[in-house]
PDB file of N, CA and C in Angstrom:
ATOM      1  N   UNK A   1      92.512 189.519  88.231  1.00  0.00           N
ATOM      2  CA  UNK A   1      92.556 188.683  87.048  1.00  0.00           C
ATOM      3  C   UNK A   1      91.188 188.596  86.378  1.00  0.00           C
ATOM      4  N   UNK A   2      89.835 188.637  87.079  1.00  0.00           N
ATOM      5  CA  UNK A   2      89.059 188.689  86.494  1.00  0.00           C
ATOM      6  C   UNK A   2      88.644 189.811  85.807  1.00  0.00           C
ATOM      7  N   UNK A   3      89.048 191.056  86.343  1.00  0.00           N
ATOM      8  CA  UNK A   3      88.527 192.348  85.390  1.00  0.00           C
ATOM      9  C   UNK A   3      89.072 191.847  83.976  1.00  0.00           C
ATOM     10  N   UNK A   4      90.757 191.702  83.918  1.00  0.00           N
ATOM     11  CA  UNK A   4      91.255 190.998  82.546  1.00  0.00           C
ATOM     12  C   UNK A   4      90.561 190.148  81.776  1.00  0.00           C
ATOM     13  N   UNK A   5      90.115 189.114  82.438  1.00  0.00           N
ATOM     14  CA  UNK A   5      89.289 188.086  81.824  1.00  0.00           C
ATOM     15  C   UNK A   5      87.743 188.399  80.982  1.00  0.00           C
ATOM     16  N   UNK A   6      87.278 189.495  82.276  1.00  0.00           N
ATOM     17  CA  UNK A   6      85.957 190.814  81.465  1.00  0.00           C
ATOM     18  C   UNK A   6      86.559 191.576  80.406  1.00  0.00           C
ATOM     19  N   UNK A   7      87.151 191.837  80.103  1.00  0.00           N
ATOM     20  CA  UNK A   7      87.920 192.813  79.480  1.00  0.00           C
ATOM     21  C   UNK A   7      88.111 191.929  77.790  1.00  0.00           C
ATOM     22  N   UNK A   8      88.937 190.615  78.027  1.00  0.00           N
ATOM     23  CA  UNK A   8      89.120 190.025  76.713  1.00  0.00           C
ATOM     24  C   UNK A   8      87.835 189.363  76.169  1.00  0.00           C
ATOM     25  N   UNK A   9      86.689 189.013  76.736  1.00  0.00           N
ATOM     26  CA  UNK A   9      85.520 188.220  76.429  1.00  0.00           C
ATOM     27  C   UNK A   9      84.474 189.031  76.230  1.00  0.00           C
ATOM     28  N   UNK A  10      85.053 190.250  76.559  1.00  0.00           N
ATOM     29  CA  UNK A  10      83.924 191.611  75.986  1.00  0.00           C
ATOM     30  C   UNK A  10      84.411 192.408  74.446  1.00  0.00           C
ATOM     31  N   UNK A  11      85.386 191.998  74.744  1.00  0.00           N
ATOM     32  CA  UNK A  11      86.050 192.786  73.422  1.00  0.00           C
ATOM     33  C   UNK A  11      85.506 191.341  72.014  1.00  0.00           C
ATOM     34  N   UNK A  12      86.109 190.220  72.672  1.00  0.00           N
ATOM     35  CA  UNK A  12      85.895 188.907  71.515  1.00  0.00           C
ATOM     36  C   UNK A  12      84.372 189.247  71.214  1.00  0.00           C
ATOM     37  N   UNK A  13      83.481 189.195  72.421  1.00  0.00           N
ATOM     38  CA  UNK A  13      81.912 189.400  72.095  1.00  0.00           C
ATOM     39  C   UNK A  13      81.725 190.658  70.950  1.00  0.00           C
ATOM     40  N   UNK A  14      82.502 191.526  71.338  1.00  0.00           N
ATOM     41  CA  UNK A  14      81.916 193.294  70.728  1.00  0.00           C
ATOM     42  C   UNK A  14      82.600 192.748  69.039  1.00  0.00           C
ATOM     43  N   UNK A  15      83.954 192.253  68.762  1.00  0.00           N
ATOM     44  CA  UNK A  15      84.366 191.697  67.726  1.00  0.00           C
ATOM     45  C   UNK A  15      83.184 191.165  66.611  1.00  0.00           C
ATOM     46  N   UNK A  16      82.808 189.934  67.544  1.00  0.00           N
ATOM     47  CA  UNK A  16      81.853 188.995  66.878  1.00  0.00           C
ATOM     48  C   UNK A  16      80.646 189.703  66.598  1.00  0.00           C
ATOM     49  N   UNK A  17      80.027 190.739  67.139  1.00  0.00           N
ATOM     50  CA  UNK A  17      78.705 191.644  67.290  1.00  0.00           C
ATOM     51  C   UNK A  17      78.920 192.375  65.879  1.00  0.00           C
ATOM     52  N   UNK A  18      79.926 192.627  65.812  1.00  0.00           N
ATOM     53  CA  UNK A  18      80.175 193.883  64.762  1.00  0.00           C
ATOM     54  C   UNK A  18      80.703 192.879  63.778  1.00  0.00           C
ATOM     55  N   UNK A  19      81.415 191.994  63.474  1.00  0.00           N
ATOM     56  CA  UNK A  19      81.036 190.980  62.375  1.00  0.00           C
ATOM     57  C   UNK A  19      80.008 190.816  61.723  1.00  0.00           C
ATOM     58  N   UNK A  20      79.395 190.228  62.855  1.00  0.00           N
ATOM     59  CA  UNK A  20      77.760 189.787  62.069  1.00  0.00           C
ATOM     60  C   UNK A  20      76.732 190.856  61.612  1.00  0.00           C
ATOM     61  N   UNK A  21      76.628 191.733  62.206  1.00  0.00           N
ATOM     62  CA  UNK A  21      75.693 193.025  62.541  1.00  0.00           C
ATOM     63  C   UNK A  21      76.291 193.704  60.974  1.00  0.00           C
ATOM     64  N   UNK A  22      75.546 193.953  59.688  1.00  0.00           N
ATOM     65  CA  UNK A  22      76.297 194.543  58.339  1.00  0.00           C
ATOM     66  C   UNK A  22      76.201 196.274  58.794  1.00  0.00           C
ATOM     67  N   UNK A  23      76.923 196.779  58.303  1.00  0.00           N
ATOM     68  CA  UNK A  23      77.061 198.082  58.290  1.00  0.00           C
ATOM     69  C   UNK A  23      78.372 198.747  58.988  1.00  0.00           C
ATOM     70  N   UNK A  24      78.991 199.798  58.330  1.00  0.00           N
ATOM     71  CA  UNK A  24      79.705 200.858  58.725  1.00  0.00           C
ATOM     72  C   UNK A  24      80.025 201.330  60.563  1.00  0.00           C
ATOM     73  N   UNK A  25      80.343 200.448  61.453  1.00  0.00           N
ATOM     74  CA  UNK A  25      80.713 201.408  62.616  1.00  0.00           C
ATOM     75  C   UNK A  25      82.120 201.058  63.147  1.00  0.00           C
ATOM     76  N   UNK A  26      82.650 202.403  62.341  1.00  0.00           N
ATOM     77  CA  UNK A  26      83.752 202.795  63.180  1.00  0.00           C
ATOM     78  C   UNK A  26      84.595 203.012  64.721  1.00  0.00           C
ATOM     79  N   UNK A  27      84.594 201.783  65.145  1.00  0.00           N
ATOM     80  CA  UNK A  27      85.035 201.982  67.031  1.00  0.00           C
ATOM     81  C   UNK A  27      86.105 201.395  66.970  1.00  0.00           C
ATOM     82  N   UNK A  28      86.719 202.044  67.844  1.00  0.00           N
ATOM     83  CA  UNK A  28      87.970 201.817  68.429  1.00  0.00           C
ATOM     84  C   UNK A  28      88.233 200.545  69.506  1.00  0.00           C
ATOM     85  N   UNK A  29      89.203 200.135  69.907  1.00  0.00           N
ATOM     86  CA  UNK A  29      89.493 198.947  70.994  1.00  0.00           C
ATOM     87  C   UNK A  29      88.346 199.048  72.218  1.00  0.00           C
ATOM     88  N   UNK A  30      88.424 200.441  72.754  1.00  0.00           N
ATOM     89  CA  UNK A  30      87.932 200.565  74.164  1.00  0.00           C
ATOM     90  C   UNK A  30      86.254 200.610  73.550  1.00  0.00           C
ATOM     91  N   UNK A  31      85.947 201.220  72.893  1.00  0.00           N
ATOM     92  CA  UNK A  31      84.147 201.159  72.411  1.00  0.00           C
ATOM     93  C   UNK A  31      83.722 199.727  72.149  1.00  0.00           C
ATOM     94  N   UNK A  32      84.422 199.061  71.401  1.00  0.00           N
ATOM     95  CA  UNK A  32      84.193 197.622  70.841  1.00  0.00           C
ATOM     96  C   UNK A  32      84.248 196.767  72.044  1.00  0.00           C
ATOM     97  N   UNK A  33      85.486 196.980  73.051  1.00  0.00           N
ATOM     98  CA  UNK A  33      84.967 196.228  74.624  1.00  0.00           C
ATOM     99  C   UNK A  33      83.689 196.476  75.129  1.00  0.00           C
ATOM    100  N   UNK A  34      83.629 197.897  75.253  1.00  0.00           N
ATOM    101  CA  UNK A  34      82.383 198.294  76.114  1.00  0.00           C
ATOM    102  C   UNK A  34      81.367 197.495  75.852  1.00  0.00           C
ATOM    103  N   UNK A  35      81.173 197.641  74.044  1.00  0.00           N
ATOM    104  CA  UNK A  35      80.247 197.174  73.404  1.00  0.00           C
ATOM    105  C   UNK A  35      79.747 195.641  73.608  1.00  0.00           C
ATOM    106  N   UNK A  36      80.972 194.919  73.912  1.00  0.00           N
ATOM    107  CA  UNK A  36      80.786 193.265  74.030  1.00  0.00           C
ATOM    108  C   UNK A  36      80.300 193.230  76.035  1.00  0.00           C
ATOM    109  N   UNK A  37      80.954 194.066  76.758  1.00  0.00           N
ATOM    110  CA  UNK A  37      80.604 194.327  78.129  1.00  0.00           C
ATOM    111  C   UNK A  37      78.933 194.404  78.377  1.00  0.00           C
ATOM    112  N   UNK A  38      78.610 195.426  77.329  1.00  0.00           N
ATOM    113  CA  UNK A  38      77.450 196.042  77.694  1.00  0.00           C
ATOM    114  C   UNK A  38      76.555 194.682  77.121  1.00  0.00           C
ATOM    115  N   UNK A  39      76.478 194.297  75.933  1.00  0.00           N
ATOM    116  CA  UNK A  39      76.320 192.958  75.774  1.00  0.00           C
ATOM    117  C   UNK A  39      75.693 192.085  76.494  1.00  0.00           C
ATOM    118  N   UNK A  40      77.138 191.634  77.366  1.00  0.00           N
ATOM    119  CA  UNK A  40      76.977 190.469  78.025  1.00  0.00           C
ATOM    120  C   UNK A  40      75.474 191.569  79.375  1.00  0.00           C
ATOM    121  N   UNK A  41      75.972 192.196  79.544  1.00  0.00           N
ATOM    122  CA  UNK A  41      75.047 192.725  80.848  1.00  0.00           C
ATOM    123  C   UNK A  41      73.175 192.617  80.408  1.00  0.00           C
ATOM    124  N   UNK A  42      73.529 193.499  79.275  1.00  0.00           N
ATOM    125  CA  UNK A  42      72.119 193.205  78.610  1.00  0.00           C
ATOM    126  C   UNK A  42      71.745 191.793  78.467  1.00  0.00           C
ATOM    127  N   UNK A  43      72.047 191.104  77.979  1.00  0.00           N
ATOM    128  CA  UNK A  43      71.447 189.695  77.943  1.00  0.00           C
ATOM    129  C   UNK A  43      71.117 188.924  79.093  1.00  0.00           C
ATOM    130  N   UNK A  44      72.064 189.079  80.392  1.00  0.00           N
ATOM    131  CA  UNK A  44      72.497 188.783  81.404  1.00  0.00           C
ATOM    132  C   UNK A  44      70.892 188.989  82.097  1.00  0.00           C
ATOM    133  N   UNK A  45      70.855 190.894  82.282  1.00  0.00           N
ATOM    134  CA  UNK A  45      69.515 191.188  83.294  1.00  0.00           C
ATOM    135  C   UNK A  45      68.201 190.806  82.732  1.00  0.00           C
ATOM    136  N   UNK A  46      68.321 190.944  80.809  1.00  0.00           N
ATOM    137  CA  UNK A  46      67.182 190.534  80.071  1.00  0.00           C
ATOM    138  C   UNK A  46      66.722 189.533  80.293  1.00  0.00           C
ATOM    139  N   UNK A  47      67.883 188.656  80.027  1.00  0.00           N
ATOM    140  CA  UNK A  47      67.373 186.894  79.760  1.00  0.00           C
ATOM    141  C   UNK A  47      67.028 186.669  81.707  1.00  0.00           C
ATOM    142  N   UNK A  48      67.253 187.543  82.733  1.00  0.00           N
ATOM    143  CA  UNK A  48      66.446 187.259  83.834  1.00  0.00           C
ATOM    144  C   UNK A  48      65.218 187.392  83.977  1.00  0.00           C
ATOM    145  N   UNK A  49      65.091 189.147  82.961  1.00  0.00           N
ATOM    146  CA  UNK A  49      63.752 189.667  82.999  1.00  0.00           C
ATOM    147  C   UNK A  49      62.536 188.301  82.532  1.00  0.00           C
ATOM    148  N   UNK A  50      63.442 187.937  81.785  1.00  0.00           N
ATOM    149  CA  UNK A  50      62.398 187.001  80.750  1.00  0.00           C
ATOM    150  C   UNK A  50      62.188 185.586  81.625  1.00  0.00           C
ATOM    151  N   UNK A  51      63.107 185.206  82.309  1.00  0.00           N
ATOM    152  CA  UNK A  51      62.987 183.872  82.834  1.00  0.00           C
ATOM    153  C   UNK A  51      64.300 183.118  82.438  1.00  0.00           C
ATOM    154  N   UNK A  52      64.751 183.306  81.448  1.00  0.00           N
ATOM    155  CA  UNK A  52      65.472 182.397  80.580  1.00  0.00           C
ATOM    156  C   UNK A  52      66.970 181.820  81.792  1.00  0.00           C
ATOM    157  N   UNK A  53      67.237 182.792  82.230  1.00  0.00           N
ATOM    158  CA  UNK A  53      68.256 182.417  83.569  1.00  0.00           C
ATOM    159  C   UNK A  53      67.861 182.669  84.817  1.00  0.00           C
ATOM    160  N   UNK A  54      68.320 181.943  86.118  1.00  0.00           N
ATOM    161  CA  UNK A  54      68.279 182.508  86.921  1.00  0.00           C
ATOM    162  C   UNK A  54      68.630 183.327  87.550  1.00  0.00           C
ATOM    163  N   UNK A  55      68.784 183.869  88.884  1.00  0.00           N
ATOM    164  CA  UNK A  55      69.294 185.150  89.521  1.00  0.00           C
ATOM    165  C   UNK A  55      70.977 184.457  89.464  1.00  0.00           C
ATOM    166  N   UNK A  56      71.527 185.760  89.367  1.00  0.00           N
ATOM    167  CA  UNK A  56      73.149 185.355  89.921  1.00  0.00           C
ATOM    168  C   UNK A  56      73.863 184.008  88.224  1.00  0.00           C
ATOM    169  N   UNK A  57      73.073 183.930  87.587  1.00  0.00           N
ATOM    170  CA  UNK A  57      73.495 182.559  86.437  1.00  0.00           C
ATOM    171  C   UNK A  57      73.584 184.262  85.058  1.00  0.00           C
ATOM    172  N   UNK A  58      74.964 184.422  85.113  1.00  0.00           N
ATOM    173  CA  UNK A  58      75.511 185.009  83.814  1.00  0.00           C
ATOM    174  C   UNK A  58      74.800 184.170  82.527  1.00  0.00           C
ATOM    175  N   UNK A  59      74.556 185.422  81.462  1.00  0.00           N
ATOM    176  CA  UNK A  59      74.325 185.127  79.901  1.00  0.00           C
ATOM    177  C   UNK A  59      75.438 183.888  79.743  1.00  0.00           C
ATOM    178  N   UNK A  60      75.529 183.419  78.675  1.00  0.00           N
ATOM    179  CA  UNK A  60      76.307 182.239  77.618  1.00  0.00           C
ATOM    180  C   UNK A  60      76.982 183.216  76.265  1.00  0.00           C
ATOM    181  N   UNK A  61      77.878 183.035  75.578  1.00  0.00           N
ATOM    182  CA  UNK A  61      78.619 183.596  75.034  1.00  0.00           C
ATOM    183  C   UNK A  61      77.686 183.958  73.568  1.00  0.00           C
ATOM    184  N   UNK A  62      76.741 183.126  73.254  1.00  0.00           N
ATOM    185  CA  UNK A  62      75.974 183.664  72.388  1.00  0.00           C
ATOM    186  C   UNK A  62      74.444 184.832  72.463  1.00  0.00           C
ATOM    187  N   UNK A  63      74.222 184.320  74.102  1.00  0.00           N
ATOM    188  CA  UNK A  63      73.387 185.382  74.320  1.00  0.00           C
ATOM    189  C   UNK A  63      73.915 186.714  74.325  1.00  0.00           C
ATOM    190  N   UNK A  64      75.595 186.748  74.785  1.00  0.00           N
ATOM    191  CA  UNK A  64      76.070 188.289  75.246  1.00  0.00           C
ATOM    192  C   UNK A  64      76.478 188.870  73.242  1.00  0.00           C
ATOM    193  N   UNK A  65      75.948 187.886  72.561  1.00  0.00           N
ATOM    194  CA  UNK A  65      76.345 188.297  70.930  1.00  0.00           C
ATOM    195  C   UNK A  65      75.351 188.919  70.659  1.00  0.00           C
ATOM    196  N   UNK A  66      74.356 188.337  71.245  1.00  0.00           N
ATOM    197  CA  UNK A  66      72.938 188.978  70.523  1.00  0.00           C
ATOM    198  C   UNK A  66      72.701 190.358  71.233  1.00  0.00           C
ATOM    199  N   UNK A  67      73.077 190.507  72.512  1.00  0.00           N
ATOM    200  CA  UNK A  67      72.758 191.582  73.351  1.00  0.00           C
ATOM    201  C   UNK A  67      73.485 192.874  72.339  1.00  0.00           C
ATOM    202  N   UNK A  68      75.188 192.315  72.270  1.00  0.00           N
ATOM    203  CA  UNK A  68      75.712 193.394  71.840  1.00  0.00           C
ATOM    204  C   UNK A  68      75.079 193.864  70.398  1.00  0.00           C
ATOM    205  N   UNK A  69      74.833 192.776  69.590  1.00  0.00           N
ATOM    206  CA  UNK A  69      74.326 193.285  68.431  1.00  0.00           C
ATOM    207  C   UNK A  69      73.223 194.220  68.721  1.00  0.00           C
ATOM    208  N   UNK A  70      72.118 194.103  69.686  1.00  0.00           N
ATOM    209  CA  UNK A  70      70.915 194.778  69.924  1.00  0.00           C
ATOM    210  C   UNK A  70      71.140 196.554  70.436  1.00  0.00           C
ATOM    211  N   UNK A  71      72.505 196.860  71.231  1.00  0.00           N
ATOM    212  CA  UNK A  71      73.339 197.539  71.410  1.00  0.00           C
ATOM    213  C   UNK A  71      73.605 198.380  70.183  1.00  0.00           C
ATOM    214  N   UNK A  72      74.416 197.554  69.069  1.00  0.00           N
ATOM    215  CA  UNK A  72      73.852 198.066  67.653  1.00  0.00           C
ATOM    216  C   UNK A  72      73.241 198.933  67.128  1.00  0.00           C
ATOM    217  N   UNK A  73      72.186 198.200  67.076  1.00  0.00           N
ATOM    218  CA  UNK A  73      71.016 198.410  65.984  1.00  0.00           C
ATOM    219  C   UNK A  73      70.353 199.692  66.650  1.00  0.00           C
ATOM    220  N   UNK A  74      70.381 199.679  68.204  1.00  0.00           N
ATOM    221  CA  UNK A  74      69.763 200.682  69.006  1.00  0.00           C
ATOM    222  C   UNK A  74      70.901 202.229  68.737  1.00  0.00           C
ATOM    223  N   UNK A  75      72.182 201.710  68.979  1.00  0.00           N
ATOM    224  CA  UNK A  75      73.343 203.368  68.560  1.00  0.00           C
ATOM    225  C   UNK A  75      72.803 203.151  67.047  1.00  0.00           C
ATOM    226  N   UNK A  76      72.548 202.572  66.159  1.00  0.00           N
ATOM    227  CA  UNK A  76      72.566 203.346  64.313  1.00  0.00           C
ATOM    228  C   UNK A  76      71.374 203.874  64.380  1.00  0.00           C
ATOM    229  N   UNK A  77      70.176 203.408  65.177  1.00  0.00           N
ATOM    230  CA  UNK A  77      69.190 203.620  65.449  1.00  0.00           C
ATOM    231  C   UNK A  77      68.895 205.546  65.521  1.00  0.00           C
ATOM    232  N   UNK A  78      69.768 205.686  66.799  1.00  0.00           N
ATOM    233  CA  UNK A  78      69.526 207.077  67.317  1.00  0.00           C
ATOM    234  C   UNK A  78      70.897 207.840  66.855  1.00  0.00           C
ATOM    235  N   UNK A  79      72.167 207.299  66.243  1.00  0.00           N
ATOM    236  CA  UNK A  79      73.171 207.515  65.365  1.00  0.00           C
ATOM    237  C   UNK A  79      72.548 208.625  64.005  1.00  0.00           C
ATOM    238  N   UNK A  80      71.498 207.666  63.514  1.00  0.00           N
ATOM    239  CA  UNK A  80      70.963 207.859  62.024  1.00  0.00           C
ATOM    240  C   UNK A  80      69.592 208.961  62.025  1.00  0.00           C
ATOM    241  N   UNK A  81      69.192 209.218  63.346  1.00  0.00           N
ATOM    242  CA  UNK A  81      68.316 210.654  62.995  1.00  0.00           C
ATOM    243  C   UNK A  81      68.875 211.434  63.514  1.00  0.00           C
ATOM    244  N   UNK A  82      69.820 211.078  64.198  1.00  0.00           N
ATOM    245  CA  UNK A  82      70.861 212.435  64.662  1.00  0.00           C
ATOM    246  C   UNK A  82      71.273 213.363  63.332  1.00  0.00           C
ATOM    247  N   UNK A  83      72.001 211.988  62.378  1.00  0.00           N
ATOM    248  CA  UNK A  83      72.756 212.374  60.827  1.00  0.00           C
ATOM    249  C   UNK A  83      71.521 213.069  60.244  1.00  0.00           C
ATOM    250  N   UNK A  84      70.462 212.663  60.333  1.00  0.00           N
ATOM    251  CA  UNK A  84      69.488 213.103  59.374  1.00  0.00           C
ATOM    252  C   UNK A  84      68.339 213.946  59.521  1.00  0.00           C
ATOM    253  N   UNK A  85      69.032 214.630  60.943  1.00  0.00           N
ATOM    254  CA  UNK A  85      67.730 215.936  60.833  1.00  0.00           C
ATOM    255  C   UNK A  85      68.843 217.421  61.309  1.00  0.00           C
TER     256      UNK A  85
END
């Protein structure tokens, strides 16, 4: 039950990421999960790196927004000199 539960709160996250985040990316169901997955993970080990949580204390639903957005900006990032060389 919990993979399910990863599964719908990664996708809502990857949703909300790509809302806010302006620009053109085309993903499908399973990319847009990943995307909110990968997210939450990034914020998760970051916000340890940094202090902000402790060991074993998961991101908050707005940190795993910002992660995924950062996720983002990093694929248009290496997306956009791919297109352009």
């Amino acid at each position: 039950m919990s993979v399910i539960w990863t599964v719908l709160v990664g996708f809502i996250v990857g949703v909300v990421a790509r809302f806010l985040k302006p620009g053109k990316d085309p993903f499908g169901f399973i990319i847009t999960t990943a995307l909110g997955i990968g997210g939450a993970l990034l914020a998760t080990y970051g916000g340890q790196s940094l202090g902000l949580y402790h060991a074993g204390e998961p991101a908050g639903f707005i940190g795993s927004v910002i992660g995924a957005i950062l996720i983002l900006v990093l694929y248009n990032m290496v997306a956009g000199k791919k297109a352009g060389s």
